[in-house]
Protein backbone atom coordinates (compact mmCIF):
# COMPACT_ATOMS: atom_id res chain seq x y z
CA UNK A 1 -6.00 -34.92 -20.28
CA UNK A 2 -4.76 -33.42 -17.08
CA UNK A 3 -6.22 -30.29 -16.02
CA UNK A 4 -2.91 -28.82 -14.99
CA UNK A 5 -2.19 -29.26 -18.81
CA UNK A 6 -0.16 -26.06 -19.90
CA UNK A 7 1.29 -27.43 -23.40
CA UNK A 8 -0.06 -29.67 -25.83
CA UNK A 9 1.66 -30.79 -29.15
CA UNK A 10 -0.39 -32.79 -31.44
CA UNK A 11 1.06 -35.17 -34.32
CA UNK A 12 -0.34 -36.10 -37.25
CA UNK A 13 0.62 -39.62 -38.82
CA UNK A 14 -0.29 -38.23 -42.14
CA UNK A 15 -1.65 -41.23 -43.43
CA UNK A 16 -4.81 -40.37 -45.40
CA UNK A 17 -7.98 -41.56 -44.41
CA UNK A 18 -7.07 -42.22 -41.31
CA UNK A 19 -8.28 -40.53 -37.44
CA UNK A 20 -5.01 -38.55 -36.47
CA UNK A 21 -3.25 -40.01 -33.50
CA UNK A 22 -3.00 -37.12 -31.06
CA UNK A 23 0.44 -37.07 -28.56
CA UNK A 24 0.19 -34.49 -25.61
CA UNK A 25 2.52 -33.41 -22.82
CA UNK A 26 1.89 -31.75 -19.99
CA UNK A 27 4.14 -29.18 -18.21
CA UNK A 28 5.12 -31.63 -15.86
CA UNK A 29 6.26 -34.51 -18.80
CA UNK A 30 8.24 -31.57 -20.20
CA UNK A 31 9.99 -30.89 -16.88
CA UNK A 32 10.77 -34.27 -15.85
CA UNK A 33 12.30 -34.25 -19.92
CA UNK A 34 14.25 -31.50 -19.11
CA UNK A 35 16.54 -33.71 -16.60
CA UNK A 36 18.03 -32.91 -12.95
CA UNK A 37 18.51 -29.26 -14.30
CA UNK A 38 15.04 -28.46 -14.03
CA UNK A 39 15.64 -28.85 -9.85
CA UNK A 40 17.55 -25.99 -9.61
CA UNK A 41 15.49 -23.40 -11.81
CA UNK A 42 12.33 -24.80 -10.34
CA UNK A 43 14.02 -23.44 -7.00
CA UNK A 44 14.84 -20.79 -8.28
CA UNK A 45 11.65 -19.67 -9.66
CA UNK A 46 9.61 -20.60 -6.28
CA UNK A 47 11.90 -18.45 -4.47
CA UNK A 48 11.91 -15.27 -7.06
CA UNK A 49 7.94 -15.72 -6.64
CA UNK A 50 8.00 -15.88 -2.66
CA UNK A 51 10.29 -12.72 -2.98
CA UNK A 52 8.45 -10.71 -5.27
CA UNK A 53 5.20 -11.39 -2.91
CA UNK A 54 6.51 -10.59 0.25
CA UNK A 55 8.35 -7.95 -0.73
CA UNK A 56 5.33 -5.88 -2.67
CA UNK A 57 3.42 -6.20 0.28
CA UNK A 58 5.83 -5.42 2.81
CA UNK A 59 6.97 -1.83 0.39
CA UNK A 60 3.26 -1.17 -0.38
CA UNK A 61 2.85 -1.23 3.61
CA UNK A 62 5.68 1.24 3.65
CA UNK A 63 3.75 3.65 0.88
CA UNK A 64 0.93 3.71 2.95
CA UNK A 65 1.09 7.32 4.55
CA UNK A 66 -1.63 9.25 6.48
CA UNK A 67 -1.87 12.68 5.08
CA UNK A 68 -2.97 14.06 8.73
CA UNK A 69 0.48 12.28 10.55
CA UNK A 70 3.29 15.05 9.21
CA UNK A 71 0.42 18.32 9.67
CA UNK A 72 -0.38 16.65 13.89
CA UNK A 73 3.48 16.27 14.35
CA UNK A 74 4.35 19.97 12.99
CA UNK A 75 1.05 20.85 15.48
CA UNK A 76 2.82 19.33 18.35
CA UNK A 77 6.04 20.68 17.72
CA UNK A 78 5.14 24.32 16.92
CA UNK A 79 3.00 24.05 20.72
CA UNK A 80 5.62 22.43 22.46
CA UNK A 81 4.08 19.46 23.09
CA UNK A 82 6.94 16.80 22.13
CA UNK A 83 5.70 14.24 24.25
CA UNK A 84 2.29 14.16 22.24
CA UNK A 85 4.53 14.35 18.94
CA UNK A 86 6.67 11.00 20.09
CA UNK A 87 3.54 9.06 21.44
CA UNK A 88 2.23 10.02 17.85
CA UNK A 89 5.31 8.50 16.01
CA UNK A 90 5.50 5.57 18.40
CA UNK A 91 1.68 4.50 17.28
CA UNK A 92 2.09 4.45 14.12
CA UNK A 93 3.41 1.60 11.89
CA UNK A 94 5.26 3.46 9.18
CA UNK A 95 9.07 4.29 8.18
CA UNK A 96 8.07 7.94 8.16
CA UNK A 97 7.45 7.64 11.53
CA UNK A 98 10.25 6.02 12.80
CA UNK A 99 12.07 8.47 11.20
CA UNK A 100 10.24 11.70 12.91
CA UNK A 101 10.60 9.95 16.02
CA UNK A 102 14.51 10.27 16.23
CA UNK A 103 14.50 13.78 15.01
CA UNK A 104 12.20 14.39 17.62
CA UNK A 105 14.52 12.39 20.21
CA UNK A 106 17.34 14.64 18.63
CA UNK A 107 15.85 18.26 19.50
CA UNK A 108 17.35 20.54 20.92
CA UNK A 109 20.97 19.55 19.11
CA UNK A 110 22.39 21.27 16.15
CA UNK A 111 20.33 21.16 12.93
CA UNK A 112 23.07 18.92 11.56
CA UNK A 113 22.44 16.26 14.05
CA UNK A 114 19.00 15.82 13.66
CA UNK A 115 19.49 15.91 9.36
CA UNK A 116 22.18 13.03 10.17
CA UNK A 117 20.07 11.17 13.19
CA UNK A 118 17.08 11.45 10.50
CA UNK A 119 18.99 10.03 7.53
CA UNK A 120 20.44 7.28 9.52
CA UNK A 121 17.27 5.59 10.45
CA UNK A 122 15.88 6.36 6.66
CA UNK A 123 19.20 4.16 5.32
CA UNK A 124 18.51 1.73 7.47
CA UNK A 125 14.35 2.19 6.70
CA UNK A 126 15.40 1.44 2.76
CA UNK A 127 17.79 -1.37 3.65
CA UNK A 128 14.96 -3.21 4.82
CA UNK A 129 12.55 -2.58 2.22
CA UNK A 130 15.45 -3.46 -0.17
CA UNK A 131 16.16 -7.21 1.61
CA UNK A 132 16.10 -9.85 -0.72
CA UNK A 133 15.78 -7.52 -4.22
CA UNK A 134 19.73 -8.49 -4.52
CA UNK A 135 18.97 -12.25 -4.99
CA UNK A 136 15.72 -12.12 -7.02
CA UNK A 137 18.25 -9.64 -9.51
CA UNK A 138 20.44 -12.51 -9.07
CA UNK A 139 17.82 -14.89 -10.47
CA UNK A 140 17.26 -12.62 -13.08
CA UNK A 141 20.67 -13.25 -14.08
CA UNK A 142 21.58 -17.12 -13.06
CA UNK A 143 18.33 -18.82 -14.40
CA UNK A 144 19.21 -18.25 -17.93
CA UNK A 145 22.75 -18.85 -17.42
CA UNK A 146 21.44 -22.64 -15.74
CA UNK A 147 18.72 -23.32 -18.77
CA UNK A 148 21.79 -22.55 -20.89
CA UNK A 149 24.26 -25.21 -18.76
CA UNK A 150 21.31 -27.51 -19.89
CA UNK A 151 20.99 -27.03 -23.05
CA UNK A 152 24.98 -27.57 -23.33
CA UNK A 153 24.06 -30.93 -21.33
CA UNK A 154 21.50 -31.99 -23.59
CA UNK A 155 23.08 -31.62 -26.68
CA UNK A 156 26.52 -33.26 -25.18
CA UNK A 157 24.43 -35.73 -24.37
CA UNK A 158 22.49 -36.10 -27.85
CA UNK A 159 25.82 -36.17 -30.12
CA UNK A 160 26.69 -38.89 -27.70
CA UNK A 161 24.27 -40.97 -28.41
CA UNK A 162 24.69 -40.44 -32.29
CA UNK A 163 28.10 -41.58 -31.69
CA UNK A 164 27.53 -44.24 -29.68
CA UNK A 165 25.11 -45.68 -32.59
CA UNK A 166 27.20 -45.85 -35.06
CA UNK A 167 25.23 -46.44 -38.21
CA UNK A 168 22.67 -47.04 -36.36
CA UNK A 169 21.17 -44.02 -35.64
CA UNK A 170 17.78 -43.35 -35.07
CA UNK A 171 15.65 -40.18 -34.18
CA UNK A 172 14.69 -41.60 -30.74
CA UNK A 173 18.22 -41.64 -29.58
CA UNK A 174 18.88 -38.30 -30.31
CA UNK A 175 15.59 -37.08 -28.68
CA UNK A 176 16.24 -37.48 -24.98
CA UNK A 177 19.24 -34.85 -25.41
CA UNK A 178 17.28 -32.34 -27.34
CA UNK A 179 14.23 -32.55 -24.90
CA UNK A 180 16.81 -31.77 -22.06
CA UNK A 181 18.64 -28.81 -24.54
CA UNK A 182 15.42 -26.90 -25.56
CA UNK A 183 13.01 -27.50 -22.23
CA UNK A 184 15.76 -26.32 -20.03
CA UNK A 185 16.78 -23.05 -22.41
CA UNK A 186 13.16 -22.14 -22.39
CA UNK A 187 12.48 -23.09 -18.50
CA UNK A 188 15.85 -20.86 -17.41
CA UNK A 189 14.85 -17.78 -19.95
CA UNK A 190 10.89 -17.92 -18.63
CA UNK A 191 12.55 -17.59 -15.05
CA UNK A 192 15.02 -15.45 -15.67
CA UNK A 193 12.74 -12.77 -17.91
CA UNK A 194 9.98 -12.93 -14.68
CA UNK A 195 12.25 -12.34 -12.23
CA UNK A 196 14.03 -9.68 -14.06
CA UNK A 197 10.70 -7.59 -14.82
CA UNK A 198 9.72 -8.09 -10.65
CA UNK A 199 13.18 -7.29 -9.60
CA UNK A 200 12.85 -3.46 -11.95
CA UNK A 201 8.93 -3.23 -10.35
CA UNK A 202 10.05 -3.62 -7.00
CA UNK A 203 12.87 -0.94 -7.31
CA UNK A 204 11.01 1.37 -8.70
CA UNK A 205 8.76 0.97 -5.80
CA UNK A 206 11.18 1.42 -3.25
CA UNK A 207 12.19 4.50 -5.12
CA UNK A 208 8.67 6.27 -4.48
CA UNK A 209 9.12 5.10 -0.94
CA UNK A 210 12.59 7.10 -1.27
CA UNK A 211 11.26 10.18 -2.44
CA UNK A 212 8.56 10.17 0.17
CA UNK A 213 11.04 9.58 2.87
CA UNK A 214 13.52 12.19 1.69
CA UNK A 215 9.85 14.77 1.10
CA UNK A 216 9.07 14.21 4.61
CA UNK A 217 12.53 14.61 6.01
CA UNK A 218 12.91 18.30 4.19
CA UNK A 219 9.58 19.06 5.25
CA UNK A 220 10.50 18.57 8.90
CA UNK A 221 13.80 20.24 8.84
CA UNK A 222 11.63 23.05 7.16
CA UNK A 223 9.74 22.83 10.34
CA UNK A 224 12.94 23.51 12.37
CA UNK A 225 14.07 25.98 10.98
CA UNK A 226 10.76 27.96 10.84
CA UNK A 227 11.14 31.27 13.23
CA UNK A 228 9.58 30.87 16.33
């Protein structure tokens, strides 16, 4: 047996006395049972596990924060030395940053500006982080609805058979469309429930990234408006 063997089913011929003869199928028999449908959630799922990848690395990049960056830039600031403060936010890799650095860019405007110059780069901060969460909640979704199309397929295809027999039916030609009606309901559902459960941990990663952003950004208007 195949060592990429995920399922096995094992059938008894119940005759007594008798070794029992032993059937197995491996993930891969079961998918090529489940008929052209399996194509498109197999697509499906290699994308929704790219996404979820690149995507948890890229936010947990974005939660990385350096507890000395925000207490240096209110050092600068408070001493005057903005060209330290920028050099700071230019050198480091971080959404925080990029943020501070056009609030920096912004002094010397009203306190409004720099809020509004601040929040603009933090939208557009999250909008990246957020890139590609819309389809993988759209696999959530469309997998299931596709494992469903097949099992509609597979039993269309099964009574068709039966009807086609006449009185001749047999178990074997009704088997082919209920391979293709169960293997495809339980490949779309396994998709869909994955992807649904990494599309809900990535957004409530992104929303501790939020709070951070929006912590940092009262913390340096704070700063501001501190008398001199």
């Amino acid at each position: 047996m195949s060592v990429f063997t995920l399922l096995q089913i094992n059938l008894s011929d119940g005759t007594a006395g008798e070794e029992a003869g032993e059937i197995t199928f491996s993930f891969i028999d079961l998918a090529i049972k489940g008929g052209w449908i399996m194509i498109p959630i197999g697509v499906l799922s290699i994308i929704a596990v790219y996404i979820f990848i690149e995507r948890y690395f890229a936010i947990k990049k974005a939660a990385k924060e350096d507890t000395s960056f925000m207490n240096n830039i209110k050092e600068y600031i408070l001493e005057g030395k903005v060209d330290s403060a920028v050099a700071l936010c230019k050198s480091t890799e971080s959404p925080v940053a990029r943020m501070m650095e056009k609030g920096i860019s912004r002094l010397g405007r009203s306190l409004g500006d720099v809020n509004a110059a601040i929040e603009n780069v933090g939208k557009l901060e999250i909008s990246k982080l957020e890139k590609g969460l819309p389809t993988l909640g759209t696999i959530s979704g469309g997998a299931p609805m596709i494992g469903f199309l097949g099992t509609v397929i597979g039993m269309i295809e099964a009574f068709y058979n039966m009807a086609s027999a006449g009185n001749n039916i047999d178990v074997s030609l009704l088997s082919s469309g209920i391979y293709v009606a169960m293997v495809t309901t339980v490949a779309g559902l396994t998709v869909g429930i994955i992807a649904y459960f990494a599309y809900n941990i990535l957004v409530a990663r992104v929303e501790k990234v939020v709070n951070k952003l929006e912590a940092r950004t009262t913390e340096f208007m704070d700063l501001l408006n501190e008398p001199v």
